[in-house]
Every structure is written in C-alpha cells, then in structure tokens.
C-alpha atoms as a PDB file:
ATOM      1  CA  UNK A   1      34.343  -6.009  -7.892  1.00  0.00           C
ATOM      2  CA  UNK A   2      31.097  -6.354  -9.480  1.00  0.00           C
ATOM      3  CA  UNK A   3      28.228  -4.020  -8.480  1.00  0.00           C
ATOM      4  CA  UNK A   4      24.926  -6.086  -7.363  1.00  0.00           C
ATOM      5  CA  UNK A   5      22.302  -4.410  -9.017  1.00  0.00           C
ATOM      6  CA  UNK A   6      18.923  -3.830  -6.513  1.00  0.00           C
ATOM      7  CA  UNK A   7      15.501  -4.027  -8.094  1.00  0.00           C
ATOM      8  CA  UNK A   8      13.422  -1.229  -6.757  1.00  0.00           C
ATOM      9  CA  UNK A   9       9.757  -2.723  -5.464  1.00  0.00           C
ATOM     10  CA  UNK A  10       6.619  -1.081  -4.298  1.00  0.00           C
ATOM     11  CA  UNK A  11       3.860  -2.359  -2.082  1.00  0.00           C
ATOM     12  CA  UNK A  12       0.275  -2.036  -2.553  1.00  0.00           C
ATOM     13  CA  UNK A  13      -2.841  -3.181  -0.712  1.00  0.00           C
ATOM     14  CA  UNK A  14      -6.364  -2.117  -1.956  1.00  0.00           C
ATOM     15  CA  UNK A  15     -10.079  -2.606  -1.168  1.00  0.00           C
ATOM     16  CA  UNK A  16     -12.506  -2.580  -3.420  1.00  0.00           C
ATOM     17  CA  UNK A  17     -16.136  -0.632  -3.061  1.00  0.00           C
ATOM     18  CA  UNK A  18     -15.472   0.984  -0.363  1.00  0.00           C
ATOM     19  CA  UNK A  19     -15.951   4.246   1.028  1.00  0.00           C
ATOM     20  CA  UNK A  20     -14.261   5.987   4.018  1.00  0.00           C
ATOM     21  CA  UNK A  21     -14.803   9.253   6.130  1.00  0.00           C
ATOM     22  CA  UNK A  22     -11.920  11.634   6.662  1.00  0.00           C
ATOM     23  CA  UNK A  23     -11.663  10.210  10.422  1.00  0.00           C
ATOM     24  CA  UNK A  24     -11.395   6.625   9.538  1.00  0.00           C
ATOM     25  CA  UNK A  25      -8.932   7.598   6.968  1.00  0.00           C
ATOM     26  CA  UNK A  26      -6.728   9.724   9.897  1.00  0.00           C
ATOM     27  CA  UNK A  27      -7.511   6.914  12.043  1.00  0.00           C
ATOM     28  CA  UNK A  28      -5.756   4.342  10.029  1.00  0.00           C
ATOM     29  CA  UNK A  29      -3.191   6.667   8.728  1.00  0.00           C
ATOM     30  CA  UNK A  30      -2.011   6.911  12.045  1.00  0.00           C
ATOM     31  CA  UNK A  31      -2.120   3.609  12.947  1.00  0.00           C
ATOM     32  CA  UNK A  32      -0.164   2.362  10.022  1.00  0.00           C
ATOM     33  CA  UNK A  33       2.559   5.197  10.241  1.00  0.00           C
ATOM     34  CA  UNK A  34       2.748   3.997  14.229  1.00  0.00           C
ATOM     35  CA  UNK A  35       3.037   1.093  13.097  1.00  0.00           C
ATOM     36  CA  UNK A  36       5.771   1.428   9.989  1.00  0.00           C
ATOM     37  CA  UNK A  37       7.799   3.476  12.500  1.00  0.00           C
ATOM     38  CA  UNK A  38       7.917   0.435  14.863  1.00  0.00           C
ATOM     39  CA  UNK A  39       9.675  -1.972  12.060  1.00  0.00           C
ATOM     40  CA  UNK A  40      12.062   0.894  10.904  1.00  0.00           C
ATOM     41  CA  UNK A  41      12.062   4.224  12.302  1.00  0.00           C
ATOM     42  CA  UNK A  42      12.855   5.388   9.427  1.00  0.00           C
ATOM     43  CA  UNK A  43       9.140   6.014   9.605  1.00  0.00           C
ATOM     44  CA  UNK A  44       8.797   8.529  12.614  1.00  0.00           C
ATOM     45  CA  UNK A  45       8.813  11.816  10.660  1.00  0.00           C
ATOM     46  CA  UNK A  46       6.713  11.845   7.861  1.00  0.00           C
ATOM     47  CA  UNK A  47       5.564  14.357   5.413  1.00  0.00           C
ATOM     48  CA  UNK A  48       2.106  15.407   4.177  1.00  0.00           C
ATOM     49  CA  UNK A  49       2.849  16.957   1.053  1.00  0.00           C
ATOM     50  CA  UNK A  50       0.506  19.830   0.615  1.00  0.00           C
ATOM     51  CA  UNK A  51      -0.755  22.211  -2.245  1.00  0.00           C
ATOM     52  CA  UNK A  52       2.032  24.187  -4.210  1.00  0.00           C
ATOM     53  CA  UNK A  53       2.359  27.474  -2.018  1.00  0.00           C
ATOM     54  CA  UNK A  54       1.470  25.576   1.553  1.00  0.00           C
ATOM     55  CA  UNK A  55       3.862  23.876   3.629  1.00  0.00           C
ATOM     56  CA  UNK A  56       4.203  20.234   3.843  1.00  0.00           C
ATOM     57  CA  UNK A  57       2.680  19.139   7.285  1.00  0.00           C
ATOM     58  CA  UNK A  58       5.190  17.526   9.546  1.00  0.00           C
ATOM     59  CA  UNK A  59       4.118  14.002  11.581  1.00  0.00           C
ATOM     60  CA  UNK A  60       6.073  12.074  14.141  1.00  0.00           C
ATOM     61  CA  UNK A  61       5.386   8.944  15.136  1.00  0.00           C
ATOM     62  CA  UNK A  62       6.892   6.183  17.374  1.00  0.00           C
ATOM     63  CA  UNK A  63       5.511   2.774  17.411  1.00  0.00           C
ATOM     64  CA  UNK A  64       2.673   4.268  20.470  1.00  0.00           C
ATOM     65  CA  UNK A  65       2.608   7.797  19.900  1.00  0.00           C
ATOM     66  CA  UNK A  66       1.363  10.072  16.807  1.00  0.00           C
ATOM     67  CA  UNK A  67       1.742  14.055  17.396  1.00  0.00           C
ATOM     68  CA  UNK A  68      -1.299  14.807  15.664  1.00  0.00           C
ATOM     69  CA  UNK A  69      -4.688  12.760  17.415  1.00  0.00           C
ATOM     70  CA  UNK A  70      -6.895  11.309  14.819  1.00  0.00           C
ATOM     71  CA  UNK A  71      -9.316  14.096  15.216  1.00  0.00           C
ATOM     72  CA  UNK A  72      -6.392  17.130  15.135  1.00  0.00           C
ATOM     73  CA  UNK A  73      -5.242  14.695  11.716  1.00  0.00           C
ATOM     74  CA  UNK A  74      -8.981  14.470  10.289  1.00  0.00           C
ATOM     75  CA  UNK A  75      -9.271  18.056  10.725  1.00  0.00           C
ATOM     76  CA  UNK A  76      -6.564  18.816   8.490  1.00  0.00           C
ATOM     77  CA  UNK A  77      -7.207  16.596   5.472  1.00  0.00           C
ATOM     78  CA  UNK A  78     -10.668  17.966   5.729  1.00  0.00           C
ATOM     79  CA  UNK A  79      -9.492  21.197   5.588  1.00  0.00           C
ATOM     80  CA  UNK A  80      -7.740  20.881   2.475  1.00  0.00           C
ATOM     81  CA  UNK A  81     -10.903  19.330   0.650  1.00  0.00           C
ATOM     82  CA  UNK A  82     -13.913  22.132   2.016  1.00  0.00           C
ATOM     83  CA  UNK A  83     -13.745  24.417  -0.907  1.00  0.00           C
ATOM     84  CA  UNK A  84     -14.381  21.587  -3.368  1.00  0.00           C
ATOM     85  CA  UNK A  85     -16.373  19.544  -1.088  1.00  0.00           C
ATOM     86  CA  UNK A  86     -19.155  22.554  -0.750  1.00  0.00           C
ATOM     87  CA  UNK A  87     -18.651  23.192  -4.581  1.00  0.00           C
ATOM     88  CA  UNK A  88     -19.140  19.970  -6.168  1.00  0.00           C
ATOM     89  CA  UNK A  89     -20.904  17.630  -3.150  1.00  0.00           C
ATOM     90  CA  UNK A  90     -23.155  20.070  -1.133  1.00  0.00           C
ATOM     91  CA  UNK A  91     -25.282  18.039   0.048  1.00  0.00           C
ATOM     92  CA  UNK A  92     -22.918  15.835   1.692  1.00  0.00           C
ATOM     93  CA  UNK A  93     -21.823  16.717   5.168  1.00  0.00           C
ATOM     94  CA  UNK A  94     -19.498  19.596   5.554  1.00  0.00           C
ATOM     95  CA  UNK A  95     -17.374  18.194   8.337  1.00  0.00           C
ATOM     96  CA  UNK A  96     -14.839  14.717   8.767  1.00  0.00           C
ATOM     97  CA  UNK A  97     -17.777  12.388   8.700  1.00  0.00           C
ATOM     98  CA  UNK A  98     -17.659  13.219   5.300  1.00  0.00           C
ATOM     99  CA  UNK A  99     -17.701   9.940   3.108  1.00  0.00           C
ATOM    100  CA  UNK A 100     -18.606  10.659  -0.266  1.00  0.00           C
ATOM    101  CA  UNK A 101     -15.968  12.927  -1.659  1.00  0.00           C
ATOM    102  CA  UNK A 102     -12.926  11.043  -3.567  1.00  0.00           C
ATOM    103  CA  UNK A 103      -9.347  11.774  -1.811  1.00  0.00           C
ATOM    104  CA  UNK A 104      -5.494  10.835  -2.454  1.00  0.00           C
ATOM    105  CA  UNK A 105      -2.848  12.268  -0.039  1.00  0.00           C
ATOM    106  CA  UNK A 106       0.916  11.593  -0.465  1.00  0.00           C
ATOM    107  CA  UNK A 107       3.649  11.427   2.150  1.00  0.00           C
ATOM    108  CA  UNK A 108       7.156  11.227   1.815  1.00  0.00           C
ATOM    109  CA  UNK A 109       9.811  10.772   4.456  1.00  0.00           C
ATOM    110  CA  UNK A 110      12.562  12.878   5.937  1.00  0.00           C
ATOM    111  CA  UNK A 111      15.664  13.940   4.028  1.00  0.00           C
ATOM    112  CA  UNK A 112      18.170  12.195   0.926  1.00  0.00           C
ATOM    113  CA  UNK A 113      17.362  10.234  -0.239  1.00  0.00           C
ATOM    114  CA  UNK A 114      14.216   8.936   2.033  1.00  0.00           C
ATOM    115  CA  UNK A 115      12.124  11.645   0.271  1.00  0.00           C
ATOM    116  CA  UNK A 116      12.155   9.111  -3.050  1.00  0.00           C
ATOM    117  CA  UNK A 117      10.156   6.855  -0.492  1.00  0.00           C
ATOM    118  CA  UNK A 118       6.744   7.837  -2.118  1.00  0.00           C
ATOM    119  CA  UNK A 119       3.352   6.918  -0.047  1.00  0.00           C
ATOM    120  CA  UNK A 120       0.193   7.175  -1.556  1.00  0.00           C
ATOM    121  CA  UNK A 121      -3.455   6.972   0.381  1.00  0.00           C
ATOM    122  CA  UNK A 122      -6.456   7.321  -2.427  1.00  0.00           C
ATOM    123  CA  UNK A 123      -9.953   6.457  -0.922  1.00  0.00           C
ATOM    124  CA  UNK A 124     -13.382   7.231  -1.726  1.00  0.00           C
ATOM    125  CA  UNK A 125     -12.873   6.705  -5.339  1.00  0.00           C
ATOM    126  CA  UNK A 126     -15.863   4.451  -7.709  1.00  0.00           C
ATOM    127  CA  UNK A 127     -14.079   0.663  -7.812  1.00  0.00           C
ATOM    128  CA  UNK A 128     -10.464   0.169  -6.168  1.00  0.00           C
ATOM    129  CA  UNK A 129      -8.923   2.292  -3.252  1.00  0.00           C
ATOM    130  CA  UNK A 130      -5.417   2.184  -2.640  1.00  0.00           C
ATOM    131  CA  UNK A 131      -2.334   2.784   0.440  1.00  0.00           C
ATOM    132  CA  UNK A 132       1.063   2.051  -1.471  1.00  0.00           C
ATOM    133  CA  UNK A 133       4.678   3.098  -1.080  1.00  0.00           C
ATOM    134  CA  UNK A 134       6.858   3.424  -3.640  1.00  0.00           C
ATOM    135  CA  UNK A 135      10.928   2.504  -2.815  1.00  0.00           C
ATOM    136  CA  UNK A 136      13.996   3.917  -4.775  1.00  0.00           C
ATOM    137  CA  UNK A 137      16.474   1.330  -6.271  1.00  0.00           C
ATOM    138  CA  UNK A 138      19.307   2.815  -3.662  1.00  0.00           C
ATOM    139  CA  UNK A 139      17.210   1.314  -0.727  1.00  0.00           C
ATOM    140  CA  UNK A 140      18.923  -1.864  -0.100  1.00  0.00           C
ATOM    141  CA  UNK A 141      16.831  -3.670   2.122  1.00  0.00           C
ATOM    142  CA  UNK A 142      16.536  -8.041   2.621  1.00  0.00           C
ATOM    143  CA  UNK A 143      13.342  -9.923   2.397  1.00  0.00           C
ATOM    144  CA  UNK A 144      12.712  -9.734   5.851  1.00  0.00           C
ATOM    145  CA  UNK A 145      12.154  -6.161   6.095  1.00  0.00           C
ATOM    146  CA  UNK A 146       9.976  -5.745   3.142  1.00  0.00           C
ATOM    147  CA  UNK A 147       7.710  -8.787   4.746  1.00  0.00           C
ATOM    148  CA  UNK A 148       7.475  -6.796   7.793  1.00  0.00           C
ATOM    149  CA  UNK A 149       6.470  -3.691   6.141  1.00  0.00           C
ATOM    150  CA  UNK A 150       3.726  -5.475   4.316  1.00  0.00           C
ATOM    151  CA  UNK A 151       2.239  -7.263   7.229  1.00  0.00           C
ATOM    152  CA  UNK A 152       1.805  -4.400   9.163  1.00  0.00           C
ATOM    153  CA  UNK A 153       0.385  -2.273   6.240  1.00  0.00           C
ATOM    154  CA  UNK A 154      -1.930  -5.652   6.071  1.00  0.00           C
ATOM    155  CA  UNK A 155      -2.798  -5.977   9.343  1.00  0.00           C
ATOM    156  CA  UNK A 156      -3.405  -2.030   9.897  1.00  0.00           C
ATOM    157  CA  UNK A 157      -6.047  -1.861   6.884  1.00  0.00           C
ATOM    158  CA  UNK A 158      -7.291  -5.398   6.421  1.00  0.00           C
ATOM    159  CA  UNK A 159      -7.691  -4.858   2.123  1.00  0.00           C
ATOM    160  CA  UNK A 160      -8.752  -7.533   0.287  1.00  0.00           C
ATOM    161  CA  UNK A 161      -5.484  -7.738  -1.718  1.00  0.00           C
ATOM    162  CA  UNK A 162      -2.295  -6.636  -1.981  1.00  0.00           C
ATOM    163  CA  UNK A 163       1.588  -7.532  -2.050  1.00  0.00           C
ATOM    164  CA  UNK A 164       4.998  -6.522  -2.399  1.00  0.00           C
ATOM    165  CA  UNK A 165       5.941  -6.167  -6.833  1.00  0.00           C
ATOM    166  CA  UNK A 166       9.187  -5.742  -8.274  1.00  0.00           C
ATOM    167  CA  UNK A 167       8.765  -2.546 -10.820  1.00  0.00           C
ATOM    168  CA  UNK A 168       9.852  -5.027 -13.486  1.00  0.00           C
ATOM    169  CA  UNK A 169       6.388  -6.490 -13.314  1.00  0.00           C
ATOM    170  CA  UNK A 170       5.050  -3.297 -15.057  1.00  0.00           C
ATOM    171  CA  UNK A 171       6.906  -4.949 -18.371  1.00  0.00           C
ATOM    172  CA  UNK A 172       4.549  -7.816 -18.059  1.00  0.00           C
ATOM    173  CA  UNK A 173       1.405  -5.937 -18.160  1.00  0.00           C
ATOM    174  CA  UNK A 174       0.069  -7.356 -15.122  1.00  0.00           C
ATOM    175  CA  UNK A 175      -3.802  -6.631 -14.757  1.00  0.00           C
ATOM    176  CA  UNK A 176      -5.263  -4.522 -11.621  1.00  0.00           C
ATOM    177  CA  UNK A 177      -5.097  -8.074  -9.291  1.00  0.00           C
ATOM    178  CA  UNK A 178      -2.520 -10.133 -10.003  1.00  0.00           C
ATOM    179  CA  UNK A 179       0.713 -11.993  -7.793  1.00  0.00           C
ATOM    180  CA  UNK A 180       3.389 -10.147  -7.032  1.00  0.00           C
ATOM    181  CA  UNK A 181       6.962 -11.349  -5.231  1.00  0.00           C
ATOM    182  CA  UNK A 182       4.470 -11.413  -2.019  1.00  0.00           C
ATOM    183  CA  UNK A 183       0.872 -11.918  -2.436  1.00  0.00           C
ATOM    184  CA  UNK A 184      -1.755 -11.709  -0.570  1.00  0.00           C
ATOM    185  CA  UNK A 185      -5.520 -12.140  -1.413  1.00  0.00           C
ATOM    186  CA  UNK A 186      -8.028 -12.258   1.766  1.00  0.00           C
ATOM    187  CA  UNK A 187     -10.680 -14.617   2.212  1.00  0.00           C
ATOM    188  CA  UNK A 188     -12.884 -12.110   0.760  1.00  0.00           C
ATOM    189  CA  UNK A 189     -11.204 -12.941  -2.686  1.00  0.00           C
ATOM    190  CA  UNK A 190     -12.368 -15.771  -4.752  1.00  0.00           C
ATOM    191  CA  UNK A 191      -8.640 -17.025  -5.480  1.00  0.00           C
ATOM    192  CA  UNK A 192      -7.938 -20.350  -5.272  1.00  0.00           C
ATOM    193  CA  UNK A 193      -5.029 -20.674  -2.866  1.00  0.00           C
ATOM    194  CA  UNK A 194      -3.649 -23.759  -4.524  1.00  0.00           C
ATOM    195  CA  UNK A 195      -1.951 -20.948  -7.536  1.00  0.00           C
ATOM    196  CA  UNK A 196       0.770 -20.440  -4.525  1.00  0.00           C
ATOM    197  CA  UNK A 197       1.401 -24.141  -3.514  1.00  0.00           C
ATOM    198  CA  UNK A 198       5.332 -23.621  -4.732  1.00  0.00           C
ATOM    199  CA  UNK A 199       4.695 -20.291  -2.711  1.00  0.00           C
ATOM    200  CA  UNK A 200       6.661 -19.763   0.973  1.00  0.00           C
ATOM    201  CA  UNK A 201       2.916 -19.265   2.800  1.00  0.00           C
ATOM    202  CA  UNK A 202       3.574 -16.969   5.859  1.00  0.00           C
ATOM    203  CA  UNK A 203       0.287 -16.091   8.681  1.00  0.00           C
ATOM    204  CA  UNK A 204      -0.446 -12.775   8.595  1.00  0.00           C
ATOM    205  CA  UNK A 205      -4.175 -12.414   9.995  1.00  0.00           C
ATOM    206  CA  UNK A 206      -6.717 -15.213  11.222  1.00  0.00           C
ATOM    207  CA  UNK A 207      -6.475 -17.956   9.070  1.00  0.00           C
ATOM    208  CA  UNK A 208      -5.107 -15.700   6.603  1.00  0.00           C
ATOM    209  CA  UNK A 209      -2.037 -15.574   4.727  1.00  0.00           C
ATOM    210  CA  UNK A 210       1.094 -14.024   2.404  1.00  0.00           C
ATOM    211  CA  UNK A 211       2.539 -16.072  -0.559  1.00  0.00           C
ATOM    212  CA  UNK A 212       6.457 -15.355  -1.511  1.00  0.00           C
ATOM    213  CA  UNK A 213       7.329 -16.870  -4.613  1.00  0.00           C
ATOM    214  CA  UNK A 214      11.118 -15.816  -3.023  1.00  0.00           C
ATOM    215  CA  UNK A 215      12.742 -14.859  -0.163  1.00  0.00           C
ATOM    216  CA  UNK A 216      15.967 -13.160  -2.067  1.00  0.00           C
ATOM    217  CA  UNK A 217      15.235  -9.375  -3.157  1.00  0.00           C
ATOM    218  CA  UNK A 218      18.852  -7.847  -3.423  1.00  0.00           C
ATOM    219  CA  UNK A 219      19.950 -10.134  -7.115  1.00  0.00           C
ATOM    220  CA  UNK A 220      21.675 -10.046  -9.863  1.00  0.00           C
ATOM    221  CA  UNK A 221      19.657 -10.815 -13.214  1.00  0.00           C
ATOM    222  CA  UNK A 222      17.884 -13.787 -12.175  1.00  0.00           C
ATOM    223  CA  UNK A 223      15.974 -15.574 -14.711  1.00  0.00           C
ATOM    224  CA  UNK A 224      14.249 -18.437 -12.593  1.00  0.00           C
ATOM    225  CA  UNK A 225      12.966 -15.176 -10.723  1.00  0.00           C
ATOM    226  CA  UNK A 226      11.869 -13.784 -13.578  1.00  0.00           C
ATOM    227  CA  UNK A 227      10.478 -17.203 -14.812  1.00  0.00           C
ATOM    228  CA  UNK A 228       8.442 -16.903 -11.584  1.00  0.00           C
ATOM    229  CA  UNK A 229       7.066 -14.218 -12.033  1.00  0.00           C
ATOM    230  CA  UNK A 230       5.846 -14.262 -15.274  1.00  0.00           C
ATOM    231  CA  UNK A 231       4.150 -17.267 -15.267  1.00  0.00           C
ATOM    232  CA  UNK A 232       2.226 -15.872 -11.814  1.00  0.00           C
ATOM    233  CA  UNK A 233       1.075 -13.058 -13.757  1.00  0.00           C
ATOM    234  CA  UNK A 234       0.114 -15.088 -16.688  1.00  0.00           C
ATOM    235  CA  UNK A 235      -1.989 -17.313 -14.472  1.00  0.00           C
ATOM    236  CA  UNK A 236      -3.945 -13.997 -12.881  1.00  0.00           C
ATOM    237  CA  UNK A 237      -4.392 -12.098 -17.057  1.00  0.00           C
ATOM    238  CA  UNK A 238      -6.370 -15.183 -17.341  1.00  0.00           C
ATOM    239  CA  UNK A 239      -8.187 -15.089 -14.293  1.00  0.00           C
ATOM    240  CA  UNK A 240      -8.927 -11.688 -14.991  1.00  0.00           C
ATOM    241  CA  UNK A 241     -10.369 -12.584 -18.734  1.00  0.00           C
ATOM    242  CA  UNK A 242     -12.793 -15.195 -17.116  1.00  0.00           C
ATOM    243  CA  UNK A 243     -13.968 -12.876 -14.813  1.00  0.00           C
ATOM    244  CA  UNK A 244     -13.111 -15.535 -11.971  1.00  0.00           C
ATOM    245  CA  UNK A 245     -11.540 -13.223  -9.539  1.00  0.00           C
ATOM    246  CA  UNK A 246     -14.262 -11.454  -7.162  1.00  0.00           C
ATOM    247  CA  UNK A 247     -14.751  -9.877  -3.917  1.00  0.00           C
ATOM    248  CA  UNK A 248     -17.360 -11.303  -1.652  1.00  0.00           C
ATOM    249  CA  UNK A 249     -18.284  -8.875   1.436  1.00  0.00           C
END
C-alpha cells in the first residue's frame, strides 16, 4: 500500500511596532498555552527551554489553570534577561514592567516525538514580533485541528496577521506578509479582502476573519494545491513591491 506523504506546516501570527513588558508577555503566554491545551492536551506540559547549563522550566496547563501565575511566570523570563538588561539598557526599568529590551523564548512539548513541536515567542524587537509553532512531518493532524489551533493563537494575541503555511511555501520565496493555506489579515491591514473570494472565509474575531484556500492538509502531491498557492503568494510579492500592504493602528 502506498504511503500518504504529510506536509509538515507551521503557524505564525505577528504584530508589527509593538512593544511588550515581560508581564504582558507571561500574561498572554499563559493564556494561549491555556488555551492550546484546551483544543489538544497535548499542550498541558510545556517546556521553557533555558540557557545551556540551566534546566528547562516545566509548565502545566489545562484549559483554566496555569501552575505558574502571570507574575511567578514574568518573574522568571525577567530573570533570565537582568544581567543584559542592566548592561546594555540601564536606564530602563530593572523589573517586569520592563518594555524596551528585545526577547525570544522557545518552548517545546513533552516527550518523542512532541519535542520537534517547536514554539517560538520574539517581542520587543524594531519592526515585526512574532508567536509561531513549528510541526514535524510525523504529526498527522486534519484541517480541523490546525484551524482550531490558529484561532485560538488568534484570538489569544489579536496580531495583525498571521496563518497556517505549508513549509513548501519557503520554495516560493514568499515575502514577510503574504497568504498562506489559512490567512488571516486584521482590519488593521490594508488588504483587500476580495484576494480570498475563492477562499473558505471562517469568523474568527468581530467582524473578522480566516481565509483557507483548502480544507485537505494530509495529500499526496497535489498540484491544484500547489497551483493555489503559488499564485496567492505571487499576488502578495507584488503587493509587497507597491508598498500597498500597511498597518493602520
């Protein structure tokens, strides 16, 4: 019997300008973890992933619960960043109000092969910030989990764009914003909604919404996929050339 071949995806939401103390970072790390763990609790032990020669931190979540508070979780990402916060930005506060020194944490999950699950929080950084997670091509999960994972990473942090992206769509040379197999582009975004009129359009917040150019993610070589997908990332390179694509806060 043939094998079906998975495509590995990744999903990524950002926000652009924008900066972020350690507590609001804790704040909504916790509520998108509680949240995660309440489509799949696959998400109820996660790991920070600490310096070489510390031990990872250990966090458990359910879809109400978190066993660190946000302050208890503030207080140890702060922690890690002191030394290099009183080095290089003294005169920025030494404590988790701190908003002007550039972060990224990772987290993986518990055991084989969930430790492959990659999840990546950069904030604080000049132009785009970033929460993705990176899946391994031996996760075999249908449409409808993936869209559940990205509306609650969505409607935890509220970006201004985002989406679910095959890893194929790296051969494409997509720019920074651009479509993925699930889009989404707030109402902050100066897209023009009628690119995704072949799209499946799915609420997500208030008068808000996610564009899947498919609802099949466990294929064979499909070439109307591919087709797809190309030509969505074609439309956004020239978006992106004109300058057309802008965030309006």
């Amino acid at each position: 019997m043939e094998e079906i071949k998975t495509r590995r995806y990744y999903i990524a939401i950002r926000w652009i300008d924008k900066q972020m103390s350690y507590i609001e970072s804790a704040c909504l790390l916790n509520s998108v973890f509680k949240a995660l763990s309440k489509v799949d609790n696959l998400f109820e032990e996660i790991n920070l992933i600490s310096n070489p020669g510390k031990p990872n931190v250990k966090l458990f979540y359910t879809s109400r619960n978190s066993s660190l508070s946000d302050n208890e979780f503030a207080e140890i990402l702060f922690k890690r960043d002191k030394y290099w916060i009183k080095k290089l930005k003294p005169d920025t506060p030494l404590n988790v109000e701190n908003r002007d020194y550039p972060r990224t944490e990772i987290f993986t999950l518990k055991g084989k092969p969930l430790e492959h699950i990659k999840i990546h929080f950069s904030v604080g950084n000049v132009g785009t910030n970033e929460f993705s997670i990176e899946f391994p091509r031996i996760l075999t999960k249908d449409f409808e989990w993936y869209k559940q994972i990205l509306l609650s990473v969505i409607k935890v942090f509220k970006p201004d764009y985002g989406g679910l992206y095959p890893i194929i769509i790296q051969k494409l040379d997509p720019p920074l914003i651009t479509a993925g197999w699930i889009s989404y582009f707030s109402n902050r975004m100066s897209v023009d909604k009628r690119i995704f009129n072949d799209c499946t359009k799915i609420s997500v917040l208030e008068n808000e919404f996610i564009y899947a150019i498919e609802d099949q993610h466990m294929i064979r070589g499909n070439d109307e996929q591919d087709r797809k997908l190309s030509n969505m990332v074609d439309i956004f390179k020239q978006l992106n050339k004109t300058q057309t694509i802008k965030c309006h806060w």
